[in-house]
Protein backbone atom coordinates (compact mmCIF):
# COMPACT_ATOMS: atom_id res chain seq x y z
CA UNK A 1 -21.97 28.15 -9.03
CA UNK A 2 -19.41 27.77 -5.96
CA UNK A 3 -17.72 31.21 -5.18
CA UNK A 4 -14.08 31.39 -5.44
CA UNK A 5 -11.58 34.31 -4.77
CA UNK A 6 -9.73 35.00 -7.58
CA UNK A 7 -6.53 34.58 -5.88
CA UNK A 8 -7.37 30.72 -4.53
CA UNK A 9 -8.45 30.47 -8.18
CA UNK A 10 -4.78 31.89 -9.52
CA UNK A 11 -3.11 29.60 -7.15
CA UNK A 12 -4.83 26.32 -8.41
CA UNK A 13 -4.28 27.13 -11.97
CA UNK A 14 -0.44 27.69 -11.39
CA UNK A 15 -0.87 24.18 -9.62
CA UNK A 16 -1.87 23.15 -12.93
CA UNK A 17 -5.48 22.85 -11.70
CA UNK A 18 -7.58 22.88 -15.18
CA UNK A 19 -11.19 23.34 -13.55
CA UNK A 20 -10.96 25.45 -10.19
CA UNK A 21 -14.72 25.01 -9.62
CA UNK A 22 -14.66 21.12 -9.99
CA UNK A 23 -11.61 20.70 -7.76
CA UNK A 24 -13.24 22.56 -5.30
CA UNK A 25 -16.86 21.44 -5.15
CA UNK A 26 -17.42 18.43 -2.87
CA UNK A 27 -16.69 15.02 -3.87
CA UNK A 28 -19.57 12.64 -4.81
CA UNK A 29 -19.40 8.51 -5.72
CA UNK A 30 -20.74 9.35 -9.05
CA UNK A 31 -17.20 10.89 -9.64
CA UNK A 32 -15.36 7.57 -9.32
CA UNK A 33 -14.36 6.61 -13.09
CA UNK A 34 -16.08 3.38 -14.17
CA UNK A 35 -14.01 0.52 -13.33
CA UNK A 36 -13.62 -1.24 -16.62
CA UNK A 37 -11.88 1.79 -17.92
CA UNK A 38 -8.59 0.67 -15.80
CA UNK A 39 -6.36 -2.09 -18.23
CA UNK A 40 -7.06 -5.70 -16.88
CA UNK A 41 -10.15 -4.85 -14.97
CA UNK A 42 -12.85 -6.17 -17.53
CA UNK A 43 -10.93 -9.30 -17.93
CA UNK A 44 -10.09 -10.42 -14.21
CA UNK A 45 -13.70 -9.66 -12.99
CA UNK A 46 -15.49 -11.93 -14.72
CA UNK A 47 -12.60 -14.61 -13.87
CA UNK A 48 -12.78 -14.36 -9.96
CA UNK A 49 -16.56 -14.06 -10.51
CA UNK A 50 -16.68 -17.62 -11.45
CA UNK A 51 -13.94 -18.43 -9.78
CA UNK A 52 -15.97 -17.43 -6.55
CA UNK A 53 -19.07 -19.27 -8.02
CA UNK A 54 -17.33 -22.68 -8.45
CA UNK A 55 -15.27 -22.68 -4.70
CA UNK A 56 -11.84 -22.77 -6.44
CA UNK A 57 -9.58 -21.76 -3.39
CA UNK A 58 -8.31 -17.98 -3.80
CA UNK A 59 -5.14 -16.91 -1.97
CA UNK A 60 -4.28 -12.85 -1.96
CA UNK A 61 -0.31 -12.42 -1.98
CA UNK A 62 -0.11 -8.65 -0.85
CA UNK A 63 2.83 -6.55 0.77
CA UNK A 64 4.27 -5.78 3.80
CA UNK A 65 3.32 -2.49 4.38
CA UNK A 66 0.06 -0.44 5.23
CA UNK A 67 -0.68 -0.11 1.46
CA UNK A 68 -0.37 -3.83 0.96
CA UNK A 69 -2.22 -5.17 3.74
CA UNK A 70 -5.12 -2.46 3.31
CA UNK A 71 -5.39 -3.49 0.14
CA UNK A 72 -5.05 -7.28 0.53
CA UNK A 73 -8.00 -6.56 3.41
CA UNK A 74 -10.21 -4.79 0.74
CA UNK A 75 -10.09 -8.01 -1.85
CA UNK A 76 -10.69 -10.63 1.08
CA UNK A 77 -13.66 -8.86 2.43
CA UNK A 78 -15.18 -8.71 -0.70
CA UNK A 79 -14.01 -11.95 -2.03
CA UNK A 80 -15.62 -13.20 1.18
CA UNK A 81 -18.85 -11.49 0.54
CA UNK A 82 -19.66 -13.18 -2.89
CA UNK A 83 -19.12 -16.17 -1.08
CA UNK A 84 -15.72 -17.10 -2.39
CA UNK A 85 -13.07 -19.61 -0.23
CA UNK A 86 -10.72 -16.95 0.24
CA UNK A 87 -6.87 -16.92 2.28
CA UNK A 88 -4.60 -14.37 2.46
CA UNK A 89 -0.98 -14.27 2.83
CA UNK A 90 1.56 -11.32 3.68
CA UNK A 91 4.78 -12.27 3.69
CA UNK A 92 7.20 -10.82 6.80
CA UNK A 93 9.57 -8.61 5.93
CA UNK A 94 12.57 -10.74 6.05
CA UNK A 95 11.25 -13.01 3.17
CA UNK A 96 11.95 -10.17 0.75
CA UNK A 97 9.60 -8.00 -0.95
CA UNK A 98 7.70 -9.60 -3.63
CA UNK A 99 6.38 -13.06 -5.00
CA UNK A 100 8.73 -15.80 -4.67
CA UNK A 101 9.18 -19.65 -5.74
CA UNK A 102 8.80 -21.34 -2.29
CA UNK A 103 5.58 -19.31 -1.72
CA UNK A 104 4.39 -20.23 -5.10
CA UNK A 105 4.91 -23.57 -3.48
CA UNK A 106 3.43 -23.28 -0.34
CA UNK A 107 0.17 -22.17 -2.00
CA UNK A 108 0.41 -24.93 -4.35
CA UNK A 109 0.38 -27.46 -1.40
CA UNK A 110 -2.74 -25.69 0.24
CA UNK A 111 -4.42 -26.22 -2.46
CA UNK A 112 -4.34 -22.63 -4.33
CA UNK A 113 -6.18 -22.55 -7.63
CA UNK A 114 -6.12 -18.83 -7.95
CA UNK A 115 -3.01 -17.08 -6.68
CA UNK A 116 -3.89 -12.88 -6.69
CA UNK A 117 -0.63 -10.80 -5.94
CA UNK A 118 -2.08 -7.24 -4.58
CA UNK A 119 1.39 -4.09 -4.35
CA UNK A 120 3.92 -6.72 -5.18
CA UNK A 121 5.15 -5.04 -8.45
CA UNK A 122 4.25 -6.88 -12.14
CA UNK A 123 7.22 -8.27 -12.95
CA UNK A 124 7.61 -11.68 -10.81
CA UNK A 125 7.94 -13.72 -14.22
CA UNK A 126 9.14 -16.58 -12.86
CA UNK A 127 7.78 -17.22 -9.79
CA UNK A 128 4.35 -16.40 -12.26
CA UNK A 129 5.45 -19.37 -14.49
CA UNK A 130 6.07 -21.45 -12.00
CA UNK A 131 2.50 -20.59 -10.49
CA UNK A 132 0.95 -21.82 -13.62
CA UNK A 133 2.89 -25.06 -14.32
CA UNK A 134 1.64 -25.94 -10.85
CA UNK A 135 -1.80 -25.04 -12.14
CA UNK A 136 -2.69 -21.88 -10.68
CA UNK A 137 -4.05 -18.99 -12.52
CA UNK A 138 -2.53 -15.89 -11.74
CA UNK A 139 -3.82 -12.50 -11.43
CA UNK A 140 -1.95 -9.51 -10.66
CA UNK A 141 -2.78 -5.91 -9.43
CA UNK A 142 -0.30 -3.25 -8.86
CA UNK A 143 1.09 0.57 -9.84
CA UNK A 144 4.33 0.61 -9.39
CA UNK A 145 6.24 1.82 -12.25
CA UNK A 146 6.57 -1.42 -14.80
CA UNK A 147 10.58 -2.70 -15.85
CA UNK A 148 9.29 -6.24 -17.00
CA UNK A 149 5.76 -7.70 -17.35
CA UNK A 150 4.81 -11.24 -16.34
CA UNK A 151 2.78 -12.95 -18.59
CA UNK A 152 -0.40 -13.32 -16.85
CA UNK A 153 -3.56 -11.42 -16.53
CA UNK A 154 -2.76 -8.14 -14.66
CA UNK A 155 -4.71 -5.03 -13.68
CA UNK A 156 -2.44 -2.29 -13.43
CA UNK A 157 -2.68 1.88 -13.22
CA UNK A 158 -0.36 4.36 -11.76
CA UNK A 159 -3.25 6.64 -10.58
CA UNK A 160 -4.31 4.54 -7.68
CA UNK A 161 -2.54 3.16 -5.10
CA UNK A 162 -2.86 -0.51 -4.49
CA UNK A 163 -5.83 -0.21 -2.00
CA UNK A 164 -7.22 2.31 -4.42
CA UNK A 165 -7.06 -0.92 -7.30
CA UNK A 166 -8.87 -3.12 -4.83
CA UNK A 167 -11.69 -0.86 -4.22
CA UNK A 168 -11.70 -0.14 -8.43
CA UNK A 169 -11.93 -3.84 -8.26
CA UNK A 170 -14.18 -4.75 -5.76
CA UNK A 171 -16.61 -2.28 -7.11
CA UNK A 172 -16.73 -3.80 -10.42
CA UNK A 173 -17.21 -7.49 -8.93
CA UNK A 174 -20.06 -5.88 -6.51
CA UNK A 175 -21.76 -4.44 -9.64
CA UNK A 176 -22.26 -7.85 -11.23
CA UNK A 177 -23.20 -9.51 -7.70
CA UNK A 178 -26.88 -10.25 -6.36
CA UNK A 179 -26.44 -7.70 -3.87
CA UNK A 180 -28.98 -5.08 -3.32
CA UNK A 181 -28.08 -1.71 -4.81
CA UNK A 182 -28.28 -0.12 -0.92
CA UNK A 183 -25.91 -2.85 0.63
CA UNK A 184 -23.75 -2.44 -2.09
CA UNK A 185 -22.84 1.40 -1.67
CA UNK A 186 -23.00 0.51 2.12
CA UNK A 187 -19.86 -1.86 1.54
CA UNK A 188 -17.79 -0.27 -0.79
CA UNK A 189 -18.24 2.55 1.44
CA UNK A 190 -17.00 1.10 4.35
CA UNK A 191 -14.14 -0.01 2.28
CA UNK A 192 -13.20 3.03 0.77
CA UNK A 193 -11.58 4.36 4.47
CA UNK A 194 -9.08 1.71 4.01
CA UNK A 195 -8.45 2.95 0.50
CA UNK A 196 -8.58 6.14 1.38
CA UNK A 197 -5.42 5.90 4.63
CA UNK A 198 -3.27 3.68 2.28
CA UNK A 199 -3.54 6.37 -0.50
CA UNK A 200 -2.34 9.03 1.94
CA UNK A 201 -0.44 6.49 3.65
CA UNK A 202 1.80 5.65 0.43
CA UNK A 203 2.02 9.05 -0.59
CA UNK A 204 -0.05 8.77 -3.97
CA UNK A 205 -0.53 12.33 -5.30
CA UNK A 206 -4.20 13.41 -4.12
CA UNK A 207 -5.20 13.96 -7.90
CA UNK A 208 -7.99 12.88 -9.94
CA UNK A 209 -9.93 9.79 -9.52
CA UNK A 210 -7.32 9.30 -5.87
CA UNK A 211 -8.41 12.57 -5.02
CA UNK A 212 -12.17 11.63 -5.13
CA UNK A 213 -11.78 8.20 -3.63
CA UNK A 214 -9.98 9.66 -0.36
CA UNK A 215 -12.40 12.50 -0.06
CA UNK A 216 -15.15 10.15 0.25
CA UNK A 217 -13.09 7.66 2.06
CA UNK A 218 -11.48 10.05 4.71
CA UNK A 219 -15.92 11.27 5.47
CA UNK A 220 -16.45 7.54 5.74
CA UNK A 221 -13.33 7.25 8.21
CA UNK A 222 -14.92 9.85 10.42
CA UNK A 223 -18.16 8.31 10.98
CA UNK A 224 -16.89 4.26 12.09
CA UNK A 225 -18.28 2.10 14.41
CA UNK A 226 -15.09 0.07 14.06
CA UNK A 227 -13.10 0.37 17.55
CA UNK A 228 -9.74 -0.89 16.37
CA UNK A 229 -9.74 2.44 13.62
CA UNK A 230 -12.01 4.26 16.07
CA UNK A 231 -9.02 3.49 18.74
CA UNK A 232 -6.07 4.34 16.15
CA UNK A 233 -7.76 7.95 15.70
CA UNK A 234 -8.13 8.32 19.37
CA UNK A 235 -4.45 7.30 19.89
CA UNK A 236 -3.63 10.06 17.16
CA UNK A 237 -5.58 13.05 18.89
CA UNK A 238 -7.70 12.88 15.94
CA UNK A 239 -10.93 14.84 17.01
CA UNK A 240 -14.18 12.10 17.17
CA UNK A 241 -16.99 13.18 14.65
CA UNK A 242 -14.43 15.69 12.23
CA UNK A 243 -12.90 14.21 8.82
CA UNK A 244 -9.15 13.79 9.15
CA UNK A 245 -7.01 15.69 7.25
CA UNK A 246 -4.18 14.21 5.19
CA UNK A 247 -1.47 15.40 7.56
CA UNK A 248 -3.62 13.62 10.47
CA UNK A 249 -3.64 10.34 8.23
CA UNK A 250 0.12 10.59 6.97
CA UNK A 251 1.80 11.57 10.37
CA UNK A 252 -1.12 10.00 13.05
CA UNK A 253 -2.51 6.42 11.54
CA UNK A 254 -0.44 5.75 8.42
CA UNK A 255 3.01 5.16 11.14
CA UNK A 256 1.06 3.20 13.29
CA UNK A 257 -0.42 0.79 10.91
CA UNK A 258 3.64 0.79 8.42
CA UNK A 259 4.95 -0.41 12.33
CA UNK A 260 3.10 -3.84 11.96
CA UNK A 261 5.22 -4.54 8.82
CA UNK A 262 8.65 -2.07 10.29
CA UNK A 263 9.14 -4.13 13.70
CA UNK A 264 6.28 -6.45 13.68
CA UNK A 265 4.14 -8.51 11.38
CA UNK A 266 1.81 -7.27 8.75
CA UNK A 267 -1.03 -9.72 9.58
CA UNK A 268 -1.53 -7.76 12.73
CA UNK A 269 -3.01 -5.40 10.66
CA UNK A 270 -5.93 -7.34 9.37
CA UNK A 271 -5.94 -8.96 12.72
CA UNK A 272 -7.40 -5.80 14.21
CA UNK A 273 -9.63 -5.00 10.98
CA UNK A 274 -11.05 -8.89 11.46
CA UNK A 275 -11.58 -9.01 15.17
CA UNK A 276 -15.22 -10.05 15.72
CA UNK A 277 -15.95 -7.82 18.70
CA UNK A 278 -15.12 -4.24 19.88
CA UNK A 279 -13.15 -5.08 22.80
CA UNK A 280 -10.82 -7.06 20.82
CA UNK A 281 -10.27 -4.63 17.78
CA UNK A 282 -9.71 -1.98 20.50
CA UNK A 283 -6.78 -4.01 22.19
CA UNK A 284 -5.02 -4.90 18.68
CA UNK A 285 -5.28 -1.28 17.81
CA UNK A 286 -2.99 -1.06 21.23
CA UNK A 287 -0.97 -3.30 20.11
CA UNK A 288 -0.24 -1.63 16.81
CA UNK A 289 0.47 1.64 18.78
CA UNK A 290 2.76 0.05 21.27
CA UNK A 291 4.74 -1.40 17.54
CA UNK A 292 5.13 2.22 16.31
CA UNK A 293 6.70 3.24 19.86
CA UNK A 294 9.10 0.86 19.40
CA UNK A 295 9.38 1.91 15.50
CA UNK A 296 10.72 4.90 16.87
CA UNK A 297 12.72 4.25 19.45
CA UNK A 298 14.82 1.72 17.07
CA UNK A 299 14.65 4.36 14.20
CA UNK A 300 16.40 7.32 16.50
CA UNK A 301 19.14 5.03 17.77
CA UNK A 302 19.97 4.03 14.08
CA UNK A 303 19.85 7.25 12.91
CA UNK A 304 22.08 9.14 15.16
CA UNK A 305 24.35 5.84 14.46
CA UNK A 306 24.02 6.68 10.47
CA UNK A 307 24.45 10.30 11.16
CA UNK A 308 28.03 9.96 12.89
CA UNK A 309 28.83 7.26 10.00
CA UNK A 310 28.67 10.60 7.47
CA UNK A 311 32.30 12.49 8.31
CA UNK A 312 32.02 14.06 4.14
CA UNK A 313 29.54 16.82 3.91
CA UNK A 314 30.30 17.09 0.28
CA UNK A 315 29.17 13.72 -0.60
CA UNK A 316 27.58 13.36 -3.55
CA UNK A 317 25.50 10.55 -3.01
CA UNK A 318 25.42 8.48 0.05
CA UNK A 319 25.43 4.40 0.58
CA UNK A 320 25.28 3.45 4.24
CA UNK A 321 25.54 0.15 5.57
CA UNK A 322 24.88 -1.21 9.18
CA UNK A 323 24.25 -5.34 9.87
CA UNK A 324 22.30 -4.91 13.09
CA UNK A 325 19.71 -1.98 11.56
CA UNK A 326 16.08 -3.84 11.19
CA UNK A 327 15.50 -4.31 7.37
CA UNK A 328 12.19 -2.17 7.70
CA UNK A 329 13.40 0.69 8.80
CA UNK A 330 16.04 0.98 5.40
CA UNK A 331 13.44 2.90 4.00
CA UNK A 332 12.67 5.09 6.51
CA UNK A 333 16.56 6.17 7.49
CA UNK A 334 17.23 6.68 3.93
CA UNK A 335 14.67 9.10 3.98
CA UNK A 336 16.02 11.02 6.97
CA UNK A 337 19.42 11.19 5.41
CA UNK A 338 18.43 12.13 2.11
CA UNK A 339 16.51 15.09 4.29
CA UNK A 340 19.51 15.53 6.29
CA UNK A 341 22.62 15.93 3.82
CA UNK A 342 20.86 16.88 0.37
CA UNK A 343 21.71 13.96 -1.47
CA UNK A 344 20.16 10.39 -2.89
CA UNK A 345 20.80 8.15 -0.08
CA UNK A 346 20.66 4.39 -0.12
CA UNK A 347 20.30 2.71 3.15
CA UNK A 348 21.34 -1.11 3.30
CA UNK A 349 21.04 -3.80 6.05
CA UNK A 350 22.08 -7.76 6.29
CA UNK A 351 19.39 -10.11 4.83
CA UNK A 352 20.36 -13.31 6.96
CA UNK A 353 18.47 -15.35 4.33
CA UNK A 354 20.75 -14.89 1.74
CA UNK A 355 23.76 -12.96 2.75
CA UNK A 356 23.46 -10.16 0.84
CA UNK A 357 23.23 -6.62 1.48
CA UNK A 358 19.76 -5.32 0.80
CA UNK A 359 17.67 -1.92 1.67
CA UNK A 360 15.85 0.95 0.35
CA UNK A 361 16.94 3.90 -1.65
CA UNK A 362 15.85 8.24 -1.74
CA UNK A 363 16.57 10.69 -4.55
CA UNK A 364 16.70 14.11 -4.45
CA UNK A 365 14.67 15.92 -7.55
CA UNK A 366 16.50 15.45 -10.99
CA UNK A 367 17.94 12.41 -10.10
CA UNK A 368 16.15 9.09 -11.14
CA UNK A 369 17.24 6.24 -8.63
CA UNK A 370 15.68 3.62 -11.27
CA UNK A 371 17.99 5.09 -14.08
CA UNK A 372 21.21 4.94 -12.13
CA UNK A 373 20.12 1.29 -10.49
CA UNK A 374 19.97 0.35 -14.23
CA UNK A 375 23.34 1.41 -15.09
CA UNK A 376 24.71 -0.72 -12.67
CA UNK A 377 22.38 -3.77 -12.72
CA UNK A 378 24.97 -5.98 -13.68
CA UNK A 379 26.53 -6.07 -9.91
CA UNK A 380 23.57 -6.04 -8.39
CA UNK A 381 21.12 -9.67 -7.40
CA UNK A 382 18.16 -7.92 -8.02
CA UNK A 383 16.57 -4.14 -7.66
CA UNK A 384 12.50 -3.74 -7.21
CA UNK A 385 9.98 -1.27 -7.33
CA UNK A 386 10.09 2.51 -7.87
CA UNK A 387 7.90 4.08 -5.42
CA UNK A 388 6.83 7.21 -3.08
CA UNK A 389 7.30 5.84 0.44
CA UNK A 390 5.39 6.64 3.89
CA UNK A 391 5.71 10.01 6.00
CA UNK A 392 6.85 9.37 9.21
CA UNK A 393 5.30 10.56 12.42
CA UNK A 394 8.11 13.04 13.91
């Protein structure tokens, strides 16, 4: 049995560690839960099995940010593998976070039979309905924390992150493919290092079945032939040939790939993961560092701006509003201020789309933001997701 010092041993069980000796022995696939045990999974696979099979067109919806584009990467490439027409779409930030009528629209006209919405939240009823009166089947996958459900099928668990769900999924459509038992494990591991960045990446708690999957994920990571996440380490001082840490992943990679979606476009992302040879995945890994420079040269100028906008030290709670701040940095800035002064802090920023004030909220512990968004729902348009959000390189 694995030797532990009893006082290593007395600090995990006041973390509310349960088995010590588990925790601490190394992780193995075997580990992984079985993927039919998360709600929706048994029912989608065998759907976008056949829906593979017969060449219906399959468009991923995902998010913005590193989680969403990670895992929107995850379901293409193995959509792609079981031989499936396969498209993917992430939105830029100004269209507004989450599934909306004129890209239910759009995917109509392009011929969409299967529309799969990947971190976009569960509760997009009607752009859903409208989906399906068009004739598209709709699946969804997400975590976030549930206010309404759309009726559709939906895979959903709060113990994964959304790039955590694909790999859960993909797994369970490799198992039932014609694939070879060694070039199986070979792909999902080379997926789970995408799983395993946008778990640290969207601060998931490292727990459980999460955990496990980043473990293996993060050993994956450190053994790639890919340049573009070869490059990103490089870029992030990240020691060739050692397993990253968390820290390394939240404060190193994690910024860099967020910048695509902060000051950029999220496709650049799976631009670099897609680029057919080294050279090229090495220069858009450049390009995604060069994005998170300029990530943080915009977010100190706002900041010292939202700093001197703060005269009251005894605020309770803070709202802070600027028209010229870049909408994907909100959630970032509100993070620094809740840091700063102590308090729950929404940031807000002009949407030129609509006109209307939108942006990104932080609590401080004992406050729920969702609770006190509710009590004032009726003057607001609309309020999304409840979340953990992305460390930021310092």
């Amino acid at each position: 049995m694995l030797h532990v010092y009893r006082p290593v041993l007395e600090v995990l069980m006041q973390r509310g560690v349960q088995d010590p000796y588990t925790f601490l022995r190394p992780s193995r696939w075997a580990d992984l839960p079985e993927p039919s045990t998360i709600e929706g999974v048994a029912e989608a696979v065998p759907f976008l099995l056949r829906a593979a099979k017969d060449g219906l067109k399959i468009t991923i919806f995902g998010d913005y940010d590193c989680d969403g584009a990670l895992s929107s990467a995850i379901l293409e490439a193995t959509l792609l593998r079981l031989g499936a027409t396969v498209d993917v779409y992430l939105p830029h930030r100004d269209e507004g976070y989450g599934l909306s009528e004129s890209a239910v629209h759009r995917f109509s006209r392009s011929g969409t039979k299967v529309l799969i919405t990947i971190d976009n939240g569960i509760n997009a009823a009607g752009p859903v309905r409208l989906a399906q009166r068009l004739g598209m089947r709709v699946v969804v996958i997400d975590h976030h924390q549930i206010e309404t459900r759309a009726d559709t099928q939906a895979v959903w668990s709060d113990e994964f992150c959304a790039a955590g769900l694909a790999y859960m999924v993909s797994s369970a459509l490799l198992q039932q493919s014609n694939l070879t038992m060694e070039v199986r494990d070979a792909f999902l591991a080379s997926l789970s290092r995408l799983a395993a960045i946008a778990s640290i990446a969207d601060c998931i708690p490292l727990a459980g079945a999460t955990r496990t999957l980043t473990r293996l994920g993060l050993a994956e990571l450190s053994r790639t032939s890919h340049a573009g996440l070869r490059k990103l380490m490089d870029l992030g001082g990240i020691m060739r040939a050692k397993v990253p840490s968390a820290e390394e992943i939240a404060f190193r990679i994690g910024p860099r790939l967020n910048a695509a979606g902060r000051v950029g476009h999220p496709l650049e992302v799976l631009r670099m993961l897609k680029a057919r040879t080294p050279e090229e995945q090495s220069r858009l890994a450049w390009e995604l560092d060069r994005l998170n420079l300029t990530r943080r040269r915009l977010e100190k100028e706002a900041l010292e701006e939202l700093t001197s906008m703060v005269n009251d030290r005894e605020q309770s709670a803070l709202v802070l509003y600027a028209a010229h701040w870049r909408k994907g940095l909100a959630g970032i800035l509100a993070s620094r201020a809740r840091e700063r002064f102590g308090v729950p802090t929404f940031v807000l920023v002009h949407d030129p789309h609509t006109g209307m004030a939108v942006g990104s909220g932080r609590s401080i512990e004992g406050i729920s933001l969702i609770d006190a968004l509710r009590s004032c729902k009726a003057v607001l348009h609309r309020y999304g997701r409840l979340c953990c959000k992305v460390p930021v390189a310092a």
